[in-house]
C-alpha atoms as a PDB file:
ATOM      1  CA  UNK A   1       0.000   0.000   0.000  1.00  0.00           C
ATOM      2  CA  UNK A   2       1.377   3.793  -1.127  1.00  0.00           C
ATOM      3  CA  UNK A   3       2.297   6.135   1.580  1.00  0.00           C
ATOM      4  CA  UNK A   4      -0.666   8.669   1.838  1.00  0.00           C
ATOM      5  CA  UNK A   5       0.663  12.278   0.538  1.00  0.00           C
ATOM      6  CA  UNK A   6      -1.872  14.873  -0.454  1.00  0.00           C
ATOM      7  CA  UNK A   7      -0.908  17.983  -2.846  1.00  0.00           C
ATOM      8  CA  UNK A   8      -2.251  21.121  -1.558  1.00  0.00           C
ATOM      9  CA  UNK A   9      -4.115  23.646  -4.139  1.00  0.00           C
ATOM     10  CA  UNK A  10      -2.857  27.400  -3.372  1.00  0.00           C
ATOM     11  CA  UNK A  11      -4.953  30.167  -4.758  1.00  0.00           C
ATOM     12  CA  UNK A  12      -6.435  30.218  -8.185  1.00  0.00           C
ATOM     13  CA  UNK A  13     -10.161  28.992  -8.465  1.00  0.00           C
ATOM     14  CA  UNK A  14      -9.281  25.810  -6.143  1.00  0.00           C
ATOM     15  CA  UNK A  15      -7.352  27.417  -3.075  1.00  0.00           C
ATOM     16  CA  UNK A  16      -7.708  25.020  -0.284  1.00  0.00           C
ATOM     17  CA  UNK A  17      -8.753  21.638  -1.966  1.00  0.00           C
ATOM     18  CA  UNK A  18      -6.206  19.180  -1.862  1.00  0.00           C
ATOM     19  CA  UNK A  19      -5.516  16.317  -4.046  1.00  0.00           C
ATOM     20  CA  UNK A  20      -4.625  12.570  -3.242  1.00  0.00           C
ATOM     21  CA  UNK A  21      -1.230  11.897  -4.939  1.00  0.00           C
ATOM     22  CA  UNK A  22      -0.405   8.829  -2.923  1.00  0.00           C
ATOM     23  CA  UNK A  23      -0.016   6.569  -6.245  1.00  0.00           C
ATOM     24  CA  UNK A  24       1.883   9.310  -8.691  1.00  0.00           C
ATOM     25  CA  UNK A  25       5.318   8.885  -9.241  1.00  0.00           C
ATOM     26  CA  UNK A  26       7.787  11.337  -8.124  1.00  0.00           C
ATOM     27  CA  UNK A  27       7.861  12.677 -12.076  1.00  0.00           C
ATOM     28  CA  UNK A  28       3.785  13.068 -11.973  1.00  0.00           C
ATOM     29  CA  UNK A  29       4.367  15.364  -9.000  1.00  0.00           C
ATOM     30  CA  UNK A  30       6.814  17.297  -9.716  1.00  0.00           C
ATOM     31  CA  UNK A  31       4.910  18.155 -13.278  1.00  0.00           C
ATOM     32  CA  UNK A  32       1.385  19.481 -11.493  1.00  0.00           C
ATOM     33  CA  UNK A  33      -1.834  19.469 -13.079  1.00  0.00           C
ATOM     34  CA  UNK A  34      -3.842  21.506 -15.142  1.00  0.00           C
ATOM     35  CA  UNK A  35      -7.455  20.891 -13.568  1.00  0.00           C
ATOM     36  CA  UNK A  36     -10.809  20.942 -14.784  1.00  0.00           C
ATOM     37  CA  UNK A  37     -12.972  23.929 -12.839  1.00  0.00           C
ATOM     38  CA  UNK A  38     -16.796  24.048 -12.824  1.00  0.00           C
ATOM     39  CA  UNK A  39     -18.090  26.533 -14.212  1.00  0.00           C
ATOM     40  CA  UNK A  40     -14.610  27.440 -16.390  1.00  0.00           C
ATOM     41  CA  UNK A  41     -13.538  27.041 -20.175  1.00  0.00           C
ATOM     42  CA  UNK A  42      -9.928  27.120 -19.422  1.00  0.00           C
ATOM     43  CA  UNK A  43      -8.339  25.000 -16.809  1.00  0.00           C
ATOM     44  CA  UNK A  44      -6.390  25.816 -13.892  1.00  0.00           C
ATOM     45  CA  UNK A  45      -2.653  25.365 -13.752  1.00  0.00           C
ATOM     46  CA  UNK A  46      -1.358  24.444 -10.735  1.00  0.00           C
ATOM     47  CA  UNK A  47       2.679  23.634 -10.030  1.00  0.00           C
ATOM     48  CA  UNK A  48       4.653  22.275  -7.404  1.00  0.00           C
ATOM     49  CA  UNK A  49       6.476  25.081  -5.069  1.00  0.00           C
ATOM     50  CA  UNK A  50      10.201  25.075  -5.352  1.00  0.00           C
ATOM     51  CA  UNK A  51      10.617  24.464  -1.429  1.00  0.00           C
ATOM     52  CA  UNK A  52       7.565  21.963  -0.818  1.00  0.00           C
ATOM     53  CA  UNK A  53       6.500  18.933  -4.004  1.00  0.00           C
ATOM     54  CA  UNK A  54       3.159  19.493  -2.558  1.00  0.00           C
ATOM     55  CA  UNK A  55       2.602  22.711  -2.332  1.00  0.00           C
ATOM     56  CA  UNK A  56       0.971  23.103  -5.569  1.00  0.00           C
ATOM     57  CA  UNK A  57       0.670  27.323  -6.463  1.00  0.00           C
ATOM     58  CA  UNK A  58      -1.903  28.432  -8.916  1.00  0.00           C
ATOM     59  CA  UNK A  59       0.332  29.933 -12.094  1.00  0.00           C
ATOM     60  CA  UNK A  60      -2.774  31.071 -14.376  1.00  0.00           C
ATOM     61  CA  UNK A  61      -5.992  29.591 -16.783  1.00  0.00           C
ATOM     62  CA  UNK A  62      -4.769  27.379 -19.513  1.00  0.00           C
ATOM     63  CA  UNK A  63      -7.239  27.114 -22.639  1.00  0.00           C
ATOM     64  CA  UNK A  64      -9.313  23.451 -22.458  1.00  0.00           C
END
């Protein structure tokens, strides 16, 4: 069984919600997401902070 970890979302659209990344590699974390938002066209980048893998900080809307 993976080691529970759990990316935090930091401002943008999804401040506060946190994603389970217990089964991503160390590659898939490092890269972030770009996340589907209710409501939105676009969807919102999020990327790991330099100083913490799962800190993830909103860096803008990217076109869906």
């Amino acid at each position: 069984m993976p080691t529970p970890r759990t990316a935090r979302l930091i401002g943008g659209p999804l401040d506060g919600h946190e994603l389970d990344v217990s089964t991503w590699t160390e590659e898939e974390i490092r890269t972030g997401v770009y996340h589907v938002v209710e409501g939105w066209e676009e969807r919102a980048d999020y990327e790991p902070d330099a100083g913490d893998p799962l800190a993830w900080k909103y860096q803008g809307p990217v076109p869906g």
